[in-house]
PDB file of N, CA and C in Angstrom:
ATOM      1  N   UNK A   1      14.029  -8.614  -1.139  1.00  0.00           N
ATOM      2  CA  UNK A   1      15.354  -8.481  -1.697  1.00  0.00           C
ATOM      3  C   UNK A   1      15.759  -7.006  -1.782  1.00  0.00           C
ATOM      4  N   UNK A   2      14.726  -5.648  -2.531  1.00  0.00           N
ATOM      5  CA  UNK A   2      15.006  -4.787  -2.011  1.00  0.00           C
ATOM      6  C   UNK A   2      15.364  -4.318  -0.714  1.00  0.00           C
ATOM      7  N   UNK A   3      14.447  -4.184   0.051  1.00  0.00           N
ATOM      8  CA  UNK A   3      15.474  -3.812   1.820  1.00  0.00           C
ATOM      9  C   UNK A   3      16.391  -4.548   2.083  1.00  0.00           C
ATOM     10  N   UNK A   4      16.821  -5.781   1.501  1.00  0.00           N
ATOM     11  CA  UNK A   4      17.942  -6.076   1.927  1.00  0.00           C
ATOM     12  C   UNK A   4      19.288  -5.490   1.267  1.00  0.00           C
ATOM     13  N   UNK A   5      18.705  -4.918  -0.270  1.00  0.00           N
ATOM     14  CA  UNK A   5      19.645  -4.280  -1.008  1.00  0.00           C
ATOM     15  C   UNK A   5      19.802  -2.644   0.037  1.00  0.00           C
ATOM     16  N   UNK A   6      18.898  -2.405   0.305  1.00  0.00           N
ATOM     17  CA  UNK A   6      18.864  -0.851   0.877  1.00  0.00           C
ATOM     18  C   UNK A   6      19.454  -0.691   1.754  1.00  0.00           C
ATOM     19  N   UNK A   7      19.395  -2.001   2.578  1.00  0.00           N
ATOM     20  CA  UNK A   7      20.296  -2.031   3.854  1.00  0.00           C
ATOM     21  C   UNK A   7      21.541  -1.743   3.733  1.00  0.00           C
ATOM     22  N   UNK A   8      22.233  -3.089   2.810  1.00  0.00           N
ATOM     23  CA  UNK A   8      23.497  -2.902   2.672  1.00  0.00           C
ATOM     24  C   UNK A   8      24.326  -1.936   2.004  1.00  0.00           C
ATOM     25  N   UNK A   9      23.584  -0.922   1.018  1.00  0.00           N
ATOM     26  CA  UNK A   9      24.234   0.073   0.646  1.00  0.00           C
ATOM     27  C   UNK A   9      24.079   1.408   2.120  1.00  0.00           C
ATOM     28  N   UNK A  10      22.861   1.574   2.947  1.00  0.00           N
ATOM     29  CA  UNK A  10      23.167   2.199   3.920  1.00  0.00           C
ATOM     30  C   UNK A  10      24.081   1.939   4.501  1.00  0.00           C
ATOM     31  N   UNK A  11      24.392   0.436   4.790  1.00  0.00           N
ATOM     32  CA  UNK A  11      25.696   0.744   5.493  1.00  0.00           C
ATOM     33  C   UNK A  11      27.221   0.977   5.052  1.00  0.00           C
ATOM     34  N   UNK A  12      27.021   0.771   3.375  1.00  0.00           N
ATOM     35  CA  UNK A  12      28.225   1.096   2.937  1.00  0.00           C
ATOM     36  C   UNK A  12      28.381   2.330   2.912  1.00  0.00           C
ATOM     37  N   UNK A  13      27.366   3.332   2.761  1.00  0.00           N
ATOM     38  CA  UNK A  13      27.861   4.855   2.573  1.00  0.00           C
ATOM     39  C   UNK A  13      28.001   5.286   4.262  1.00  0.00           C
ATOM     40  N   UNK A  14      27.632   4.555   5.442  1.00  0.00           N
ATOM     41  CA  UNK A  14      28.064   4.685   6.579  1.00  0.00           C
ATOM     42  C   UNK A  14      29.430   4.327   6.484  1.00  0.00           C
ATOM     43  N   UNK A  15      29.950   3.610   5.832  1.00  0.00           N
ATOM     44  CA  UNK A  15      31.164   3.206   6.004  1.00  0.00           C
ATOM     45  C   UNK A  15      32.419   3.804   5.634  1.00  0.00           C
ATOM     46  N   UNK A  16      31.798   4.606   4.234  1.00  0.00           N
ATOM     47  CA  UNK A  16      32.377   5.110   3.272  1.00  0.00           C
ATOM     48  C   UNK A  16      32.559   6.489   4.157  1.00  0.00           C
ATOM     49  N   UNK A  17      30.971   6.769   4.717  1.00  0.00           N
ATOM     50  CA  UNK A  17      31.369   8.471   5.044  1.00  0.00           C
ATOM     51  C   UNK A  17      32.361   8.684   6.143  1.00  0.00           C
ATOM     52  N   UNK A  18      32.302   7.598   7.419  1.00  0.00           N
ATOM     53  CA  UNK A  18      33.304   7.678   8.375  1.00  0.00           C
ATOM     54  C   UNK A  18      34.971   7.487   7.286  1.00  0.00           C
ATOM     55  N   UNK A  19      34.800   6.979   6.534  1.00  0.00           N
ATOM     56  CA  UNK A  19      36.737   6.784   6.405  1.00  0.00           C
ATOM     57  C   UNK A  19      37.082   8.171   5.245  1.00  0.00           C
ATOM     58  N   UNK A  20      36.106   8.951   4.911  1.00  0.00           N
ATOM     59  CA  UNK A  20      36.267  10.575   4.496  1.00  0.00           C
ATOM     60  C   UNK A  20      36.188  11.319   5.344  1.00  0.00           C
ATOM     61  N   UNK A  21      35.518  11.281   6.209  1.00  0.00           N
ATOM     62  CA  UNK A  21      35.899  12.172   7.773  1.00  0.00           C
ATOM     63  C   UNK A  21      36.613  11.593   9.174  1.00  0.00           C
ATOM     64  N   UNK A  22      37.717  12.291   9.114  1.00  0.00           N
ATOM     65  CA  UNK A  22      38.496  12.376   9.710  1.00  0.00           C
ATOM     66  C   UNK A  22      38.068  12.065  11.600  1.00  0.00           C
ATOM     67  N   UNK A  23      36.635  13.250  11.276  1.00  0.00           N
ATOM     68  CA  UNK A  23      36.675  13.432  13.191  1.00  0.00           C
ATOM     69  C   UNK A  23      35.513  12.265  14.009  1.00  0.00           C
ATOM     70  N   UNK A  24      35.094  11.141  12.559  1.00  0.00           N
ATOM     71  CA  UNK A  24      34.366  10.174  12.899  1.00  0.00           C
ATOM     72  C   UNK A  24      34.626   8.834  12.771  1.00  0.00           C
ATOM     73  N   UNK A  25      34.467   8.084  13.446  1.00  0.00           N
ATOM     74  CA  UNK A  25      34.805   6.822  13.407  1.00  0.00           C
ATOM     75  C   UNK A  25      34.213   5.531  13.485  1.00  0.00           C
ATOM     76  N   UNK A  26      34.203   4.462  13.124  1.00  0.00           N
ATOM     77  CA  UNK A  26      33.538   3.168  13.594  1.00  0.00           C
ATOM     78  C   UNK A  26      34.217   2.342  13.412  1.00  0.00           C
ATOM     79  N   UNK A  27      34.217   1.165  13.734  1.00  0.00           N
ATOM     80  CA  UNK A  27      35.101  -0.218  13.859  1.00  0.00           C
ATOM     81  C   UNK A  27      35.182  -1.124  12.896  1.00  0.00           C
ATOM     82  N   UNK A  28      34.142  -0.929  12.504  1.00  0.00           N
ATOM     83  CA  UNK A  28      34.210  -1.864  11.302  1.00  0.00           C
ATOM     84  C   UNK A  28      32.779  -1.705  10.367  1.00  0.00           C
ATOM     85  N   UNK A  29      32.564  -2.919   9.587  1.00  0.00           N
ATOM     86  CA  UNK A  29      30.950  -2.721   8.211  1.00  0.00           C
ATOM     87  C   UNK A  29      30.602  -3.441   9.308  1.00  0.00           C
ATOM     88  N   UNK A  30      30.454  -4.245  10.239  1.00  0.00           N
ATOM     89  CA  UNK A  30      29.227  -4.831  10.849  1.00  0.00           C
ATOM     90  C   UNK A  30      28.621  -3.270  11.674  1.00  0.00           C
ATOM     91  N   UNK A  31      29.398  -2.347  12.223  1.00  0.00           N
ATOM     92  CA  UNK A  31      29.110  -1.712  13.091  1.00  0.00           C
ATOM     93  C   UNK A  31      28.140  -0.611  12.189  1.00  0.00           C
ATOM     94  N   UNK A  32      29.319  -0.479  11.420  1.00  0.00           N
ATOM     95  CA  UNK A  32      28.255   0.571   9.654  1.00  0.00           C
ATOM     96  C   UNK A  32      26.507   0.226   9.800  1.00  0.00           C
ATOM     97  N   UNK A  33      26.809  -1.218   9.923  1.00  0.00           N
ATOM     98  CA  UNK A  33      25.566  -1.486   9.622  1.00  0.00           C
ATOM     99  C   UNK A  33      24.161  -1.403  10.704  1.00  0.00           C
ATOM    100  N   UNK A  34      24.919  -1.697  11.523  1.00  0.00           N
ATOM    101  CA  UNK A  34      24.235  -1.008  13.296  1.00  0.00           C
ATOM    102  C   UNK A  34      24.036   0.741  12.848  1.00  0.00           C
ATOM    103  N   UNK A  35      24.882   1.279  12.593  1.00  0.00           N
ATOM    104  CA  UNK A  35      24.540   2.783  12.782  1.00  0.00           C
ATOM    105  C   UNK A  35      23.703   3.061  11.700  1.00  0.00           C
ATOM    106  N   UNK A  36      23.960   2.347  10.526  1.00  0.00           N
ATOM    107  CA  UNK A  36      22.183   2.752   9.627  1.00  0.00           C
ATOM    108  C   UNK A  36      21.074   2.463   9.781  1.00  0.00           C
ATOM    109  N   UNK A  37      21.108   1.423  10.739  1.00  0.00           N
ATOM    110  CA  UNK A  37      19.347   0.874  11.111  1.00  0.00           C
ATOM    111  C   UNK A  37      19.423   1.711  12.142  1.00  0.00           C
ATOM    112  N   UNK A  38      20.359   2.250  12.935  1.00  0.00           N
ATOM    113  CA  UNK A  38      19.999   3.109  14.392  1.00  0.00           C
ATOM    114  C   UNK A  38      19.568   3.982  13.503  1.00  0.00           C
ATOM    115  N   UNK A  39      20.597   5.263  13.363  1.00  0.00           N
ATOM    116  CA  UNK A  39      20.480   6.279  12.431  1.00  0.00           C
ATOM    117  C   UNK A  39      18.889   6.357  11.786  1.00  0.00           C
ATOM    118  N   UNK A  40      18.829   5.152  11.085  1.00  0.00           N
ATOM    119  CA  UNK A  40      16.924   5.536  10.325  1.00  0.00           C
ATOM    120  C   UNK A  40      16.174   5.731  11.210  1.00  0.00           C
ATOM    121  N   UNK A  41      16.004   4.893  12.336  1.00  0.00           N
ATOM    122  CA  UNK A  41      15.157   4.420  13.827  1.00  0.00           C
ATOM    123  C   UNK A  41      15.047   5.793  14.393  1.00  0.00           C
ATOM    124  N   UNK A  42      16.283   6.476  14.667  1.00  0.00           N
ATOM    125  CA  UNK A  42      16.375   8.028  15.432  1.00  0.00           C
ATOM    126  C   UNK A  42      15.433   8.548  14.266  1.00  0.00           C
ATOM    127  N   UNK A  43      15.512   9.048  13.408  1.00  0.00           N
ATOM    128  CA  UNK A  43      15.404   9.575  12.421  1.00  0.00           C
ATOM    129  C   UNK A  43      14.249   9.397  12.173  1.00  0.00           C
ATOM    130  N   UNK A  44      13.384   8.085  12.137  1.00  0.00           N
ATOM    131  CA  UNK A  44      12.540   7.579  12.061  1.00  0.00           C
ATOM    132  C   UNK A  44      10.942   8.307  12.486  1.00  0.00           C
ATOM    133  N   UNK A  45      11.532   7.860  14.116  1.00  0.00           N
ATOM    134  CA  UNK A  45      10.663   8.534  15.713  1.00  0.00           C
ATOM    135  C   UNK A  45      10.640   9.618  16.149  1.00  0.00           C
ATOM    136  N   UNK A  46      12.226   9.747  16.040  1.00  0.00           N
ATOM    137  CA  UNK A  46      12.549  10.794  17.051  1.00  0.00           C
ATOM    138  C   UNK A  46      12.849  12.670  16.369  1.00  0.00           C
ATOM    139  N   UNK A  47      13.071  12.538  15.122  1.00  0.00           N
ATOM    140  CA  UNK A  47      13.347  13.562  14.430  1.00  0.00           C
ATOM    141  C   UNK A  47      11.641  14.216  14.504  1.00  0.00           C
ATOM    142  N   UNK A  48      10.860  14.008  13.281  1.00  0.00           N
ATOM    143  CA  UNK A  48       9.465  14.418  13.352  1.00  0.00           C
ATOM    144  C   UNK A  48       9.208  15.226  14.747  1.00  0.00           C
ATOM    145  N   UNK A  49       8.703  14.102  15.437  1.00  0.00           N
ATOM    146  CA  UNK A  49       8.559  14.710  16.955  1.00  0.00           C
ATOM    147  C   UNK A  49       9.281  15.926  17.566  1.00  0.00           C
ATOM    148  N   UNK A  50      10.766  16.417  17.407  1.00  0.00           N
ATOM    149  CA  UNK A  50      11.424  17.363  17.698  1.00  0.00           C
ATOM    150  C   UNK A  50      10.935  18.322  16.685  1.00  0.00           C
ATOM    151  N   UNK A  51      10.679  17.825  15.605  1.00  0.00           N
ATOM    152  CA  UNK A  51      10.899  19.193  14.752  1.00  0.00           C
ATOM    153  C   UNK A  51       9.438  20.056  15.018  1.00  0.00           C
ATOM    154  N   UNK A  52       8.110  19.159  15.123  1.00  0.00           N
ATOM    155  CA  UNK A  52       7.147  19.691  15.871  1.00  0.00           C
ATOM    156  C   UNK A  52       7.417  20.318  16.806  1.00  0.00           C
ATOM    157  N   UNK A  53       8.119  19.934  17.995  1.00  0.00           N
ATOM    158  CA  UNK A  53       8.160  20.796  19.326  1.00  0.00           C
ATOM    159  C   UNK A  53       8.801  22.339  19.120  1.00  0.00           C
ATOM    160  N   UNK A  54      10.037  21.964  18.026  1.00  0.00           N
ATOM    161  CA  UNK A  54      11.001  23.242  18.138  1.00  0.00           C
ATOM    162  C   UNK A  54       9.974  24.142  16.725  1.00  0.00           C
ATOM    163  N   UNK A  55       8.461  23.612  16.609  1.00  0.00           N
ATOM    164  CA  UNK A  55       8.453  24.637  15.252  1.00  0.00           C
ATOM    165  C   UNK A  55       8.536  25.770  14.997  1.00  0.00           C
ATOM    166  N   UNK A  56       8.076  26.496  16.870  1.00  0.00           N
ATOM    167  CA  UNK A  56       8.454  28.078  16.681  1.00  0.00           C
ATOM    168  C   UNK A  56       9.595  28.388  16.305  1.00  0.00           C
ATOM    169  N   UNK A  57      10.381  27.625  16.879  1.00  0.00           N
ATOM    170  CA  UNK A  57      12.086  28.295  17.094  1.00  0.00           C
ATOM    171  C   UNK A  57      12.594  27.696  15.684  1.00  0.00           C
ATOM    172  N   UNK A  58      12.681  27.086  15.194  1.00  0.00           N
ATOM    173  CA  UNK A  58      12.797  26.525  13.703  1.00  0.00           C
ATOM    174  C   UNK A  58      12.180  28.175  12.906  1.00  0.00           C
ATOM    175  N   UNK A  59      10.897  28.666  12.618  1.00  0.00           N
ATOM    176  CA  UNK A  59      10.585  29.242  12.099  1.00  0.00           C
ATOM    177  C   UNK A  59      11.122  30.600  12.508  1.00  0.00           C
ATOM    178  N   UNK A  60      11.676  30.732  13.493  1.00  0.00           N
ATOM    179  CA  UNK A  60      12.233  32.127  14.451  1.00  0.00           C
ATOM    180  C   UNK A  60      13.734  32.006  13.018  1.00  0.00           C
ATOM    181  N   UNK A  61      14.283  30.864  13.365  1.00  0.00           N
ATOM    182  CA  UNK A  61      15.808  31.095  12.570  1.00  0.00           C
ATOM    183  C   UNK A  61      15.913  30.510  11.403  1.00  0.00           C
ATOM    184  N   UNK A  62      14.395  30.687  10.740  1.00  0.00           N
ATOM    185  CA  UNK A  62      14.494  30.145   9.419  1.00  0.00           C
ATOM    186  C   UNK A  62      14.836  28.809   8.796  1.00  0.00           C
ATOM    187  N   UNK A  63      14.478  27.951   9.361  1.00  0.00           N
ATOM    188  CA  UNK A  63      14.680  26.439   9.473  1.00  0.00           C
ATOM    189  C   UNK A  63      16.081  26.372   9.532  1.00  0.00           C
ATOM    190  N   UNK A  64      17.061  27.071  10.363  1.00  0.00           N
ATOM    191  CA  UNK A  64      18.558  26.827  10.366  1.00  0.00           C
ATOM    192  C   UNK A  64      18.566  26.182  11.776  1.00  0.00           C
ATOM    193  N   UNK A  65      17.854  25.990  12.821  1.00  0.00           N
ATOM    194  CA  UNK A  65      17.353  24.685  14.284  1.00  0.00           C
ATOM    195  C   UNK A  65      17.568  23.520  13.049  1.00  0.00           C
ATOM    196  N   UNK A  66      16.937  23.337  12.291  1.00  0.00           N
ATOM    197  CA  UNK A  66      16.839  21.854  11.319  1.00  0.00           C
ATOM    198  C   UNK A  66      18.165  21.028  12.059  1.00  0.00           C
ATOM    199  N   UNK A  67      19.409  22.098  11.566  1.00  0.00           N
ATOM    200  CA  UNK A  67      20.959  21.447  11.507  1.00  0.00           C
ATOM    201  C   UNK A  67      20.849  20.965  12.689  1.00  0.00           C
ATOM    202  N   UNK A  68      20.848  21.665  13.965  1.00  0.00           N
ATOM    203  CA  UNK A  68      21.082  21.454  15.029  1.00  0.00           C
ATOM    204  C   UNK A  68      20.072  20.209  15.447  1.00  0.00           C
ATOM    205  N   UNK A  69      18.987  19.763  15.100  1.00  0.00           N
ATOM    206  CA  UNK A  69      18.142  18.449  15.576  1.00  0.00           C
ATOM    207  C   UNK A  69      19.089  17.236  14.343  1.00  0.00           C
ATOM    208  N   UNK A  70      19.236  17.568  13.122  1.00  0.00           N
ATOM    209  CA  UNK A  70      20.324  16.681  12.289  1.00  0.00           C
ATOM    210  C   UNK A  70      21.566  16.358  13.273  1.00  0.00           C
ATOM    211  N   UNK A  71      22.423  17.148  13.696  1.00  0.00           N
ATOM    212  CA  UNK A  71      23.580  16.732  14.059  1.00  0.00           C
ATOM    213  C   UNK A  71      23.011  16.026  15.290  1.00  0.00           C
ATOM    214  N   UNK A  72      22.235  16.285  16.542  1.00  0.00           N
ATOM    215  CA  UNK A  72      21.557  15.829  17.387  1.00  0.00           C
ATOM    216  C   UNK A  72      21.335  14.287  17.572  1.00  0.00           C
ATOM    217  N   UNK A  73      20.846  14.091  16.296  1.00  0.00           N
ATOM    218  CA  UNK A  73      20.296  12.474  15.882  1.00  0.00           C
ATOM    219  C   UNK A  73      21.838  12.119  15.861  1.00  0.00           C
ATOM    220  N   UNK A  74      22.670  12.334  15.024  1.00  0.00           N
ATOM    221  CA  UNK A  74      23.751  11.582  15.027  1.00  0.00           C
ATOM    222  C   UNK A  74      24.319  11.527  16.175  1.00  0.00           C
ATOM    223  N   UNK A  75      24.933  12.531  17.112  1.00  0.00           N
ATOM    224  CA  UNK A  75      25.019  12.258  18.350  1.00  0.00           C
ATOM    225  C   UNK A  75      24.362  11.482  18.808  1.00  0.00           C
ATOM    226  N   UNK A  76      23.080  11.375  19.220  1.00  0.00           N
ATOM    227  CA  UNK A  76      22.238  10.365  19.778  1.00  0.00           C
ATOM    228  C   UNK A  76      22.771   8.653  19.580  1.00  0.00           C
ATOM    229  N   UNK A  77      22.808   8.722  17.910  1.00  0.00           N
ATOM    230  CA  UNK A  77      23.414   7.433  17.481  1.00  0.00           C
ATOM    231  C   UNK A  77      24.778   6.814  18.061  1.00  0.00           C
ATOM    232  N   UNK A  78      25.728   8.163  17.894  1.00  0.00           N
ATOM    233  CA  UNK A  78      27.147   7.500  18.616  1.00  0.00           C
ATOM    234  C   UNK A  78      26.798   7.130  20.256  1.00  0.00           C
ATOM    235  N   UNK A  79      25.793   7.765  20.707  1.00  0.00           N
ATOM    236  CA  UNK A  79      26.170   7.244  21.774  1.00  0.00           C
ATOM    237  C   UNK A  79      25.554   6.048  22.015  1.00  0.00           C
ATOM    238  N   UNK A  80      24.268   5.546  21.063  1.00  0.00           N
ATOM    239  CA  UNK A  80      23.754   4.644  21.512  1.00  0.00           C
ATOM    240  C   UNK A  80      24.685   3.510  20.632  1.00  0.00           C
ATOM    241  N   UNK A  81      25.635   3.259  19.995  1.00  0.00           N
ATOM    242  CA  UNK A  81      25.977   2.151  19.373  1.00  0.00           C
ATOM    243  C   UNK A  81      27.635   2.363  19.838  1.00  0.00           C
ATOM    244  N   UNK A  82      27.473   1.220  20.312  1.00  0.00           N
ATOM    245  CA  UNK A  82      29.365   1.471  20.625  1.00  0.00           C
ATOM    246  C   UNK A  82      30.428   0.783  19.606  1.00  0.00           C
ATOM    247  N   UNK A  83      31.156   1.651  19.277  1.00  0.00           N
ATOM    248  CA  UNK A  83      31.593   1.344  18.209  1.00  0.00           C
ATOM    249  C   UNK A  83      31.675   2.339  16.997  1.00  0.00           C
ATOM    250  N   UNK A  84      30.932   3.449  17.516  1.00  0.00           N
ATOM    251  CA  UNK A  84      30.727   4.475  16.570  1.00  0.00           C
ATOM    252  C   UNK A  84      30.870   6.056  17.404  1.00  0.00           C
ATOM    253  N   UNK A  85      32.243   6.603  17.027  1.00  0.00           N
ATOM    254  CA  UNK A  85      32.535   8.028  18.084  1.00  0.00           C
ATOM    255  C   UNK A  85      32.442   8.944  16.522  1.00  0.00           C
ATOM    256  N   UNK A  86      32.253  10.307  16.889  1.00  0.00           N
ATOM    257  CA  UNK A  86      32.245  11.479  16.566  1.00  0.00           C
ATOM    258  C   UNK A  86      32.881  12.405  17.405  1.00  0.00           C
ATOM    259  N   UNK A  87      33.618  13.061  17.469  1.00  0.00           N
ATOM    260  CA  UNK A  87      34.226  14.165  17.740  1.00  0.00           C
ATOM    261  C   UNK A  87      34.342  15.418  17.938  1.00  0.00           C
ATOM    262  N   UNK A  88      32.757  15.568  17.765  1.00  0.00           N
ATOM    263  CA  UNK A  88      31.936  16.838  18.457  1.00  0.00           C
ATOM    264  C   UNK A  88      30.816  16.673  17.353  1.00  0.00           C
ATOM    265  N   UNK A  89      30.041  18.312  17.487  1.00  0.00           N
ATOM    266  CA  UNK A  89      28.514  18.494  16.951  1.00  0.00           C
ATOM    267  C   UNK A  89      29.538  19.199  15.117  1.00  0.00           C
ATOM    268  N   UNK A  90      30.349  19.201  15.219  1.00  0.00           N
ATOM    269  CA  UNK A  90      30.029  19.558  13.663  1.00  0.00           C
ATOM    270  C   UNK A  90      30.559  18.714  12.712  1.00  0.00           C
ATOM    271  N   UNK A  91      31.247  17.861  13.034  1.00  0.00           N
ATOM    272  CA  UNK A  91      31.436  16.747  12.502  1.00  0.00           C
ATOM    273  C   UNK A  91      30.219  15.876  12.483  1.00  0.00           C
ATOM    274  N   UNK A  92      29.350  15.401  13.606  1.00  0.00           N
ATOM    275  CA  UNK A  92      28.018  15.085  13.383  1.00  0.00           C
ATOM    276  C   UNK A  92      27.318  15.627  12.110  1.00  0.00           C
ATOM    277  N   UNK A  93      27.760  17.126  11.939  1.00  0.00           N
ATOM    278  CA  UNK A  93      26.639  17.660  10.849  1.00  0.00           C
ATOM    279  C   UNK A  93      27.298  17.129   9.389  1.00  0.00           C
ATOM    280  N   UNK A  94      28.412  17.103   9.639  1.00  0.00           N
ATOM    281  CA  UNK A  94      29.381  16.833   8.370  1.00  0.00           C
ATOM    282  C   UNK A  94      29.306  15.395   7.837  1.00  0.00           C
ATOM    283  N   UNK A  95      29.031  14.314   9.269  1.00  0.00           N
ATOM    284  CA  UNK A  95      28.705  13.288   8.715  1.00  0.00           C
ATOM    285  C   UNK A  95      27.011  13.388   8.214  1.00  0.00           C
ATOM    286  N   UNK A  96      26.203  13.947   8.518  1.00  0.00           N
ATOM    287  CA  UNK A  96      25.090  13.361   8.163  1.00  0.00           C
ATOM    288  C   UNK A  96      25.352  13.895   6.771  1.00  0.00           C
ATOM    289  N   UNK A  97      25.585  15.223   6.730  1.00  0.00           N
ATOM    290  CA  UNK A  97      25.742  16.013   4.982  1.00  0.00           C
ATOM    291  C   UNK A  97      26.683  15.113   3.758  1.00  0.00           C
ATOM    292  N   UNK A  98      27.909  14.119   4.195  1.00  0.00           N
ATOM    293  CA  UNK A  98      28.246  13.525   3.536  1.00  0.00           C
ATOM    294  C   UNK A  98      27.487  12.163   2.908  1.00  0.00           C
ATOM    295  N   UNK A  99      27.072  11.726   4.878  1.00  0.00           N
ATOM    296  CA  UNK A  99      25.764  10.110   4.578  1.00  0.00           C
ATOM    297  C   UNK A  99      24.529  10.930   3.204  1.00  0.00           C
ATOM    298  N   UNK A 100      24.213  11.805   3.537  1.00  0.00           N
ATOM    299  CA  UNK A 100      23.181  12.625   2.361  1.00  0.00           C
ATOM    300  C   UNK A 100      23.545  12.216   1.246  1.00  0.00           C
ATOM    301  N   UNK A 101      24.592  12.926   1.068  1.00  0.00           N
ATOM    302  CA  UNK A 101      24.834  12.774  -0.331  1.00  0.00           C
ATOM    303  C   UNK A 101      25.193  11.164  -1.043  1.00  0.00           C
ATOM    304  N   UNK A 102      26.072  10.256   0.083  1.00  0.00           N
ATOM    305  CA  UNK A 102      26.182   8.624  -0.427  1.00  0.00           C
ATOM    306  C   UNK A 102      25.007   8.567  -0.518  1.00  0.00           C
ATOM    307  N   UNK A 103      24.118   8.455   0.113  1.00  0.00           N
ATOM    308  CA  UNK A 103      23.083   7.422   0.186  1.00  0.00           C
ATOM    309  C   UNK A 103      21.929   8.364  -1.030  1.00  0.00           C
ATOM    310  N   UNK A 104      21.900   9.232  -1.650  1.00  0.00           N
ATOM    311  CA  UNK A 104      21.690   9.771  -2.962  1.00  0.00           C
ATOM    312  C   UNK A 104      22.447   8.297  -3.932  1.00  0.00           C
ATOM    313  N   UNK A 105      23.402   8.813  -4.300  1.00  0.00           N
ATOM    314  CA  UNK A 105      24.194   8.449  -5.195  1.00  0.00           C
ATOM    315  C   UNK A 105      24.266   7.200  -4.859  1.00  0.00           C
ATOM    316  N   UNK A 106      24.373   6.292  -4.072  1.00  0.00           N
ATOM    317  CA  UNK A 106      24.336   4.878  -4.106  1.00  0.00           C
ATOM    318  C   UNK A 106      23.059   4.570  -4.396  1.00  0.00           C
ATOM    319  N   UNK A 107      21.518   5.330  -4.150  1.00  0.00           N
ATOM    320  CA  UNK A 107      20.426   4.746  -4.075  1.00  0.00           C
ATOM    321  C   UNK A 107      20.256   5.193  -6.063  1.00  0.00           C
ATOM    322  N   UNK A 108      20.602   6.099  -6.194  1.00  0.00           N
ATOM    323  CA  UNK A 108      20.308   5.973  -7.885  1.00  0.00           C
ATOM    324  C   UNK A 108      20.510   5.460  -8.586  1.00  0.00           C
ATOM    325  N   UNK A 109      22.268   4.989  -8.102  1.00  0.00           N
ATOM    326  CA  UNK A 109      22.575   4.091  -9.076  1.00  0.00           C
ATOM    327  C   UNK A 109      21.618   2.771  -8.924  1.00  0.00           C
ATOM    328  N   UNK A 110      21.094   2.435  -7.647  1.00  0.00           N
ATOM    329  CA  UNK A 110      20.277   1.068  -6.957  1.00  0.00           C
ATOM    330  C   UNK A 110      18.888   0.944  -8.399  1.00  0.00           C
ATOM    331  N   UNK A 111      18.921   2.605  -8.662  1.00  0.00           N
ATOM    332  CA  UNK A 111      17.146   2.798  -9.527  1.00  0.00           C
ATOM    333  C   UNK A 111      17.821   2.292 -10.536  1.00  0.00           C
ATOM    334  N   UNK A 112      19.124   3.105 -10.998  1.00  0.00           N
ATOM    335  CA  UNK A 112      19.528   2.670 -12.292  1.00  0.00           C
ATOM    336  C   UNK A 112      20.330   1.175 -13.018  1.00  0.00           C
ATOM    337  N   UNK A 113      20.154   0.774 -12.029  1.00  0.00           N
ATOM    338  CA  UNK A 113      20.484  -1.055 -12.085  1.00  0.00           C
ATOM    339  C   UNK A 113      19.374  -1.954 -12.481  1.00  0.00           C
TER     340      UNK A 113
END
């Protein structure tokens, strides 16, 4: 019953964060809900693994590479789920920094319920 609760608030703050930013979009909460199980999945596999490869260059610019593998994943996501556009790499960063902060604040209130 939890992951199913976890789910559905991931995809509400997917939902929530596209209709506060302007330069991102998706079609609808079924699609929300595609881009939070993608989104974790990238995030999941594929983040770790990069951040190993880039650790010199990460440590060269002071973990400021981080952003650039963050916005990365989200790109990755729009392209793999159709139904979900972004509008370049800094809006990518803007959505993940907004998804950050929902999925904070929806998951506390989740503790505090």
């Amino acid at each position: 019953m939890k992951t199913l609760a976890r789910f559905l608030l991931g995809g509400l703050a997917v939902f929530v964060a596209t209709r506060l930013l302007p330069g991102v979009r998706v079609d609808g909460y079924g699609t929300a809900l595609i881009v939070a199980v993608v989104l974790g999945l990238v995030n999941a596999v594929l983040r770790p693994l990069l951040l190993l490869l880039t650790l010199p260059l990460n440590i060269l610019t002071l973990g400021l590479f981080t952003f650039v593998i963050i916005g990365g994943m989200v790109e990755l996501t729009a392209a793999l789920v159709p139904g979900f556009q972004v509008a370049g790499f800094f809006w990518a960063l803007a959505f993940a920094g907004v998804l950050a902060v929902l999925n904070a604040f929806l998951h506390g209130l989740e503790r505090a319920a």
